[in-house]
Protein backbone atom coordinates (compact mmCIF):
# COMPACT_ATOMS: atom_id res chain seq x y z
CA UNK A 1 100.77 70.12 117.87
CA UNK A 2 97.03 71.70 117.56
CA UNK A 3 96.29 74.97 117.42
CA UNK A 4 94.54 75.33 120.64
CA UNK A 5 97.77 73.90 122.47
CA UNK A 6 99.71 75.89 120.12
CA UNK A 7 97.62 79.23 120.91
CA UNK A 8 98.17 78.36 124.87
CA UNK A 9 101.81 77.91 125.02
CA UNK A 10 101.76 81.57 123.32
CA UNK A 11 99.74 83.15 125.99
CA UNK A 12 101.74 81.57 128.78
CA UNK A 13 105.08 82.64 126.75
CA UNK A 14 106.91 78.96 126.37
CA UNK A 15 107.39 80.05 122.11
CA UNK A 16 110.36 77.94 122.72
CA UNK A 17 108.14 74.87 123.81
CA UNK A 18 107.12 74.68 120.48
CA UNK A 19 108.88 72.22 118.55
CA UNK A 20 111.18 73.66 115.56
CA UNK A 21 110.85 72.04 112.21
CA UNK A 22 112.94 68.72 111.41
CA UNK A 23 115.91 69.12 110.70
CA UNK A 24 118.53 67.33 107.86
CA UNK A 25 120.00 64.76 109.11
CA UNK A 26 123.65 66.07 108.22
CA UNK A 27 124.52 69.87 108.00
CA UNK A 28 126.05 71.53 105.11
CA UNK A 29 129.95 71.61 104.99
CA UNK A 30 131.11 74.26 102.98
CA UNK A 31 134.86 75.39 102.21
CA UNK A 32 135.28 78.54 100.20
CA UNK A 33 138.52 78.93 97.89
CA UNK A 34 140.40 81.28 100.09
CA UNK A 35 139.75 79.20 103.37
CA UNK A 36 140.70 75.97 101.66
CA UNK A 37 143.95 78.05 99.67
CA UNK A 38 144.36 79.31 103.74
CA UNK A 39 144.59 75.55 104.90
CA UNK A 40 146.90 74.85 101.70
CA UNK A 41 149.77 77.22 102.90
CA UNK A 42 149.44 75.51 105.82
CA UNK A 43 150.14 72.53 104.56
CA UNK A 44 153.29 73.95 102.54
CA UNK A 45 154.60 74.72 105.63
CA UNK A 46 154.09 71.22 106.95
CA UNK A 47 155.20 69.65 103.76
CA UNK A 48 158.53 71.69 103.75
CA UNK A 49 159.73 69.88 107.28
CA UNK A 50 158.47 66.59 105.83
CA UNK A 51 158.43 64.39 102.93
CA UNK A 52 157.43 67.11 100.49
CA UNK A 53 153.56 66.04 100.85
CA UNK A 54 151.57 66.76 103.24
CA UNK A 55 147.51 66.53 103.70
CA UNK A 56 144.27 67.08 105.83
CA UNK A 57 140.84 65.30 106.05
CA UNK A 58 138.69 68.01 105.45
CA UNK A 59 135.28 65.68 106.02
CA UNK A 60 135.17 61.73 106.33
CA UNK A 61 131.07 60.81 105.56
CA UNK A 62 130.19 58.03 104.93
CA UNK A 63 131.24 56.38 101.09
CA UNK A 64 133.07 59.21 100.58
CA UNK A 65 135.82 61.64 102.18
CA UNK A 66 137.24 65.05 101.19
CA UNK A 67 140.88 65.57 101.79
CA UNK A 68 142.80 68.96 100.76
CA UNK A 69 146.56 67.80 99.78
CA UNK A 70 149.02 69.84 98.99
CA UNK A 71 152.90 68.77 97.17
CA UNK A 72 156.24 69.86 96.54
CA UNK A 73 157.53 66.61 95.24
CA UNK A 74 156.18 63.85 93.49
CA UNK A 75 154.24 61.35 95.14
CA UNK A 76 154.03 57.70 94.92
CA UNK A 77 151.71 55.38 92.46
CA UNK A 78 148.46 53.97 93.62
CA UNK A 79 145.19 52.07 93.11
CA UNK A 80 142.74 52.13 95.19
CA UNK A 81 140.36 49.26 94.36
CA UNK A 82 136.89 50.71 95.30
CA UNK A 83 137.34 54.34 95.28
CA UNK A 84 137.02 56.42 92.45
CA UNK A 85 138.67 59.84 92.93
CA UNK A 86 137.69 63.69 91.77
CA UNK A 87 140.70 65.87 92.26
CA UNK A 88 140.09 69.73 91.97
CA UNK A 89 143.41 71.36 91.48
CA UNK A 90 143.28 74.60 93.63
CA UNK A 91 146.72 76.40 92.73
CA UNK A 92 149.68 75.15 90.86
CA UNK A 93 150.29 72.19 88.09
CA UNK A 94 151.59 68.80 87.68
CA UNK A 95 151.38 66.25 85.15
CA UNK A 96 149.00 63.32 86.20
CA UNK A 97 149.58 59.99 85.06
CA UNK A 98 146.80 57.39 85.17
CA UNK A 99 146.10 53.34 83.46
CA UNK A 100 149.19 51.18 82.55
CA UNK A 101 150.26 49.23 85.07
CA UNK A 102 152.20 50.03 88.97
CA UNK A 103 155.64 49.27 88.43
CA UNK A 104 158.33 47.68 90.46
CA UNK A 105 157.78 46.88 94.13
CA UNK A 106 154.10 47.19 95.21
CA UNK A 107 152.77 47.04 98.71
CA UNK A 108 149.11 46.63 99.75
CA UNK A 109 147.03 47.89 102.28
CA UNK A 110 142.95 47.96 103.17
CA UNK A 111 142.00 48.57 99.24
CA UNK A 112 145.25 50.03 98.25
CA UNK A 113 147.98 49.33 96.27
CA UNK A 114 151.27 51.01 96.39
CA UNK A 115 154.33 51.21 94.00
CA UNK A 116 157.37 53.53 92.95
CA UNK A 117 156.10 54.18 89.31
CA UNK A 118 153.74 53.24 86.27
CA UNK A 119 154.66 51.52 83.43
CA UNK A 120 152.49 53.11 80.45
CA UNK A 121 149.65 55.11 81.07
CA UNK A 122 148.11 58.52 80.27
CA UNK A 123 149.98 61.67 80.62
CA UNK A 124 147.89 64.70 81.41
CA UNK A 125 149.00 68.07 82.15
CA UNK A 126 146.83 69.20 84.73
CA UNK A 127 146.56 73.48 86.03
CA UNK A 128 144.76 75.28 88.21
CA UNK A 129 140.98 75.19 88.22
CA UNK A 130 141.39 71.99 86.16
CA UNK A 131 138.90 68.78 87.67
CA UNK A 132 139.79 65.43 86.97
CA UNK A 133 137.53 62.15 87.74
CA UNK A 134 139.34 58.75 88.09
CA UNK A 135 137.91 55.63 88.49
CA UNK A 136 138.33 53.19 90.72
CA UNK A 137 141.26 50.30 90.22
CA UNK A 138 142.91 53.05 87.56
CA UNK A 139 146.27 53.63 88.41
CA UNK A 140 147.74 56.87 89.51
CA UNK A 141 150.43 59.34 90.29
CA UNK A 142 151.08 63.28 90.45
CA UNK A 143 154.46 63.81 89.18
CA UNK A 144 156.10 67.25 89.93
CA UNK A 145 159.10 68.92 87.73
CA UNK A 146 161.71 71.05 89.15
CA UNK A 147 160.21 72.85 91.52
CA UNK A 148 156.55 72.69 90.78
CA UNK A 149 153.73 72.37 93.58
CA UNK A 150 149.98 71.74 93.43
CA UNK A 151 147.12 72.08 95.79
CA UNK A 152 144.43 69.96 95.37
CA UNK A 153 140.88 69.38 96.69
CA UNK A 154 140.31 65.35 96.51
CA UNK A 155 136.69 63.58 97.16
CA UNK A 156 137.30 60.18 97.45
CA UNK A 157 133.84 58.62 96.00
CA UNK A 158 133.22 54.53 96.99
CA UNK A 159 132.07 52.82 93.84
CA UNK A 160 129.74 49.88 93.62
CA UNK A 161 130.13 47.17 90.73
């Protein structure tokens, strides 16, 4: 817009006629620690009347997702085939195991693979405040003793070859 048109629509008082800058594309999601340890007690509650496990899609963009999970029990193995994962451990510990091979009876589904156990693999104990990255077609599985939880943040990143 000129100035001269700008200058008018001030004198006639349309200031909102003016066009406001361009803006992004996407806002900005943000999740502070307390709201996301909020959402995790939540999910305790859920998990307790469930399976033990229970989760929430925080934000599903596009190539990648964040999801908020939170256990009581440990969960099954998996692979996922394009999508690298960076888990964020909020409160709580387990012991991750990741590599070697799924075990037993697997079942597949849109990029996933699914199994009881892995045979081999990396042990690593993992603690609050602790950030783990794992690629793409690594096998994985949160394993929880006694009666352990953990409450994790979990950005699910598509990788390209």
């Amino acid at each position: 817009m000129d100035p001269l048109s700008r200058e008018i629509l001030r004198e006639i008082n349309l200031d909102d006629a003016v066009p406001a800058p361009a803006r992004a594309k996407a806002p900005v999601d943000h999740w502070t620690t307390s709201v996301l340890l909020e959402r995790a007690a939540y999910l305790r509650k859920m998990a307790k009347f469930g399976d033990g496990s229970a989760s929430e899609i925080l934000k599903d963009y596009p190539g990648h997702a964040a999801t908020l999970l939170f256990r009581a029990r440990s969960g099954d193995a998996s692979m996922h085939e394009s999508r690298a994962q960076l888990i964020l451990v909020l409160a709580g510990n387990a012991t991750l195991v990741t590599g070697g091979k799924l075990a037993g009876r697997c079942s597949s589904s849109a990029g996933e693979t699914r199994s009881n156990s892995i045979d081999g693999g990396m042990r690593l104990e993992l603690r609050s405040g602790d950030v783990v990255h794992i690629p793409a077609a690594t096998p994985r599985q949160l394993l929880l003793a006694g009666d352990k939880t953990i409450a994790c943040l979990i950005l699910e990143v598509q990788e390209t070859a």
